[in-house]
C-alpha atoms as a PDB file:
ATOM      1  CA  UNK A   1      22.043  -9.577  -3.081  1.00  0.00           C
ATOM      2  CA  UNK A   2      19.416 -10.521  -0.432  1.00  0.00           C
ATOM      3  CA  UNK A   3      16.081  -9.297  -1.030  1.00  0.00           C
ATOM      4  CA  UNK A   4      13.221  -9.022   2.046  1.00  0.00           C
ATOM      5  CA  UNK A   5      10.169 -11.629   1.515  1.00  0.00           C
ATOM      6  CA  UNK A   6       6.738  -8.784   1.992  1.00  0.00           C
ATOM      7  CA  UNK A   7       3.036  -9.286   2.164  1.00  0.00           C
ATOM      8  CA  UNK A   8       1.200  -9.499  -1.561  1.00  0.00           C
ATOM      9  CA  UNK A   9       1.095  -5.918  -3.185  1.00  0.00           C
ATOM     10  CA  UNK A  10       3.896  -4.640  -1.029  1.00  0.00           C
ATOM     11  CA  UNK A  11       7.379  -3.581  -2.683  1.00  0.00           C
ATOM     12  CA  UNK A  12      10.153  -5.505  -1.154  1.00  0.00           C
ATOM     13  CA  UNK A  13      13.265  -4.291   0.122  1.00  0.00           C
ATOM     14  CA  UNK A  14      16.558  -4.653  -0.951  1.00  0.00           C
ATOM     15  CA  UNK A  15      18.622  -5.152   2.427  1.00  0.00           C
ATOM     16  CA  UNK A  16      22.187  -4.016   0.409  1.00  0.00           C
ATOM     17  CA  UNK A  17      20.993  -0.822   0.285  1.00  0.00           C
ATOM     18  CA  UNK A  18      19.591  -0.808   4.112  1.00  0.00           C
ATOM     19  CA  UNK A  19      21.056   1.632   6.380  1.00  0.00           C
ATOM     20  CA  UNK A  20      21.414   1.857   9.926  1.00  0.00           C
ATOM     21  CA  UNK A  21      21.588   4.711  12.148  1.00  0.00           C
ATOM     22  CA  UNK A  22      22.122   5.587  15.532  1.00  0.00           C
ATOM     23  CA  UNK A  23      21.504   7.738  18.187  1.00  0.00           C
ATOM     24  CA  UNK A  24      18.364   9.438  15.994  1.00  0.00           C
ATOM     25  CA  UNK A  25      15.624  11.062  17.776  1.00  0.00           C
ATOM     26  CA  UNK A  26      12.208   9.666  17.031  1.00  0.00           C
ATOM     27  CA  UNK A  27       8.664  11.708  17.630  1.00  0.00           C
ATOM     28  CA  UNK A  28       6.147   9.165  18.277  1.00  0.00           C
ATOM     29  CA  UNK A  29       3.062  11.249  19.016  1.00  0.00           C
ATOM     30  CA  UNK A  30      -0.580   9.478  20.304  1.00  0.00           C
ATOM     31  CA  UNK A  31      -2.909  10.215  17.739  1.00  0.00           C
ATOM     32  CA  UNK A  32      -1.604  11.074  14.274  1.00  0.00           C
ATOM     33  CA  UNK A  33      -3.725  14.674  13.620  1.00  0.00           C
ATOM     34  CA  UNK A  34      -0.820  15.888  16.036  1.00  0.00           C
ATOM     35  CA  UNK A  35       1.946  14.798  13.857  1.00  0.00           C
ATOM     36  CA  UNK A  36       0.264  16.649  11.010  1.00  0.00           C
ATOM     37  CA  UNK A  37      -0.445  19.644  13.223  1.00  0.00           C
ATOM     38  CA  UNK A  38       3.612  19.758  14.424  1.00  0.00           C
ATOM     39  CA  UNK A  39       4.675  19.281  10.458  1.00  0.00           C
ATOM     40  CA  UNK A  40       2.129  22.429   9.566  1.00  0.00           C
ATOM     41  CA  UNK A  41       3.702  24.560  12.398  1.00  0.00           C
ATOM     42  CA  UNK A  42       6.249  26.599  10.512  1.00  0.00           C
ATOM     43  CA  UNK A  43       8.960  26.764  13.550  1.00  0.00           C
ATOM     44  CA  UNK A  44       8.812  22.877  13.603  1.00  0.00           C
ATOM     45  CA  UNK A  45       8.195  21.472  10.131  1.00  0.00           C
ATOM     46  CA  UNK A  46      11.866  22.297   9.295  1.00  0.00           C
ATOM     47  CA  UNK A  47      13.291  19.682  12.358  1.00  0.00           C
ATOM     48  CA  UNK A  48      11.262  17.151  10.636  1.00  0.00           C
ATOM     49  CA  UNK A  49      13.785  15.087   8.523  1.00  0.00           C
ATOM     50  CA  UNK A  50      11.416  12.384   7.513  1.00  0.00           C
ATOM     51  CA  UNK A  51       7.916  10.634   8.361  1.00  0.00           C
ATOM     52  CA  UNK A  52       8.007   7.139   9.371  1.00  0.00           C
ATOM     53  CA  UNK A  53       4.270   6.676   9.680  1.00  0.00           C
ATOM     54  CA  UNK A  54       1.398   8.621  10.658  1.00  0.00           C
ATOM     55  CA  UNK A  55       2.550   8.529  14.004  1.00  0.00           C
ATOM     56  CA  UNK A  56       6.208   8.992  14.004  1.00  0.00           C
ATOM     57  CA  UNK A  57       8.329  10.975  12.504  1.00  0.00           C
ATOM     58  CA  UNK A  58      12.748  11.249  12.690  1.00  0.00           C
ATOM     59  CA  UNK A  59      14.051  14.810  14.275  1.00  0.00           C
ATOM     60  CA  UNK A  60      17.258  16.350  12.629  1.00  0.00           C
ATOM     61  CA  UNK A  61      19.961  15.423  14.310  1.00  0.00           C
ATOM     62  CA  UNK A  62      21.171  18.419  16.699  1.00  0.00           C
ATOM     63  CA  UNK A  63      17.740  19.732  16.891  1.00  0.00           C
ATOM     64  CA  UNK A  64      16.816  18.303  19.393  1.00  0.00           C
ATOM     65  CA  UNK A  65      16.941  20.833  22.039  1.00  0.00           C
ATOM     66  CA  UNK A  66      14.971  23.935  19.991  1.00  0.00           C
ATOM     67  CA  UNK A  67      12.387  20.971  18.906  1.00  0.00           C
ATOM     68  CA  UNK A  68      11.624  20.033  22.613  1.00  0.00           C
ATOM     69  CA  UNK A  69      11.948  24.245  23.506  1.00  0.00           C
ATOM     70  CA  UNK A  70       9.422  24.736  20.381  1.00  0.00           C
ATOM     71  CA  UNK A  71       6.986  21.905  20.876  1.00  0.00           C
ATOM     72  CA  UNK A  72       6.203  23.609  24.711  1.00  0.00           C
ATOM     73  CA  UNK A  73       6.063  26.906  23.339  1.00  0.00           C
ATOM     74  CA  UNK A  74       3.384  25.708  21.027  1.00  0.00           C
ATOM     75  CA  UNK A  75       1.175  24.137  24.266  1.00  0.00           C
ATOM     76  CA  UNK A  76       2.556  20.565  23.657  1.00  0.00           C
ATOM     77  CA  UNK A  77       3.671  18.542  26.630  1.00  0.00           C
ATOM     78  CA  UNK A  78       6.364  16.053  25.414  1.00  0.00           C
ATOM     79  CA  UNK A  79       7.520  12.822  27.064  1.00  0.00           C
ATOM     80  CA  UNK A  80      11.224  12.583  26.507  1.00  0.00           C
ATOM     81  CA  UNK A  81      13.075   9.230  27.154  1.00  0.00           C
ATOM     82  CA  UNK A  82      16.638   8.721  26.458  1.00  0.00           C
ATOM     83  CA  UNK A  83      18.794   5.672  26.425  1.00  0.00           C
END
């Protein structure tokens, strides 16, 4: 079992139980007040799987579509890029 070196006062990570995904869908939004104002919006706090810092946050997966539809409906202008 392989355990990640991290900076003084940080936990380290056991890479045996990392896990990857793929094909997630990530909201990275400019300023962080936004992410907080998206996960108090009652239509889209339930799309919100997880928080992966105060700027980004993981979508649940085949949500996509009714997150993008509900983010313009509530005056936000999203920047979708796929790959």
């Amino acid at each position: 079992m392989r355990k990640a070196t991290a900076p003084a006062g940080k936990p380290s990570i056991n890479l045996s139980d990392a896990v990857l995904h793929t094909n997630l869908t990530i909201l990275e939004v400019a300023e962080p007040h936004l992410l907080e104002e998206i996960m108090a919006d009652r239509r889209l706090a339930p799309t919100i799987v997880m928080r992966l810092s105060e700027d980004a946050a993981v979508v649940a997966p085949g949500q996509e579509e009714f997150f993008i539809k509900q983010l313009l409906k509530a005056g936000h202008t999203p920047k979708v890029v796929t790959k």
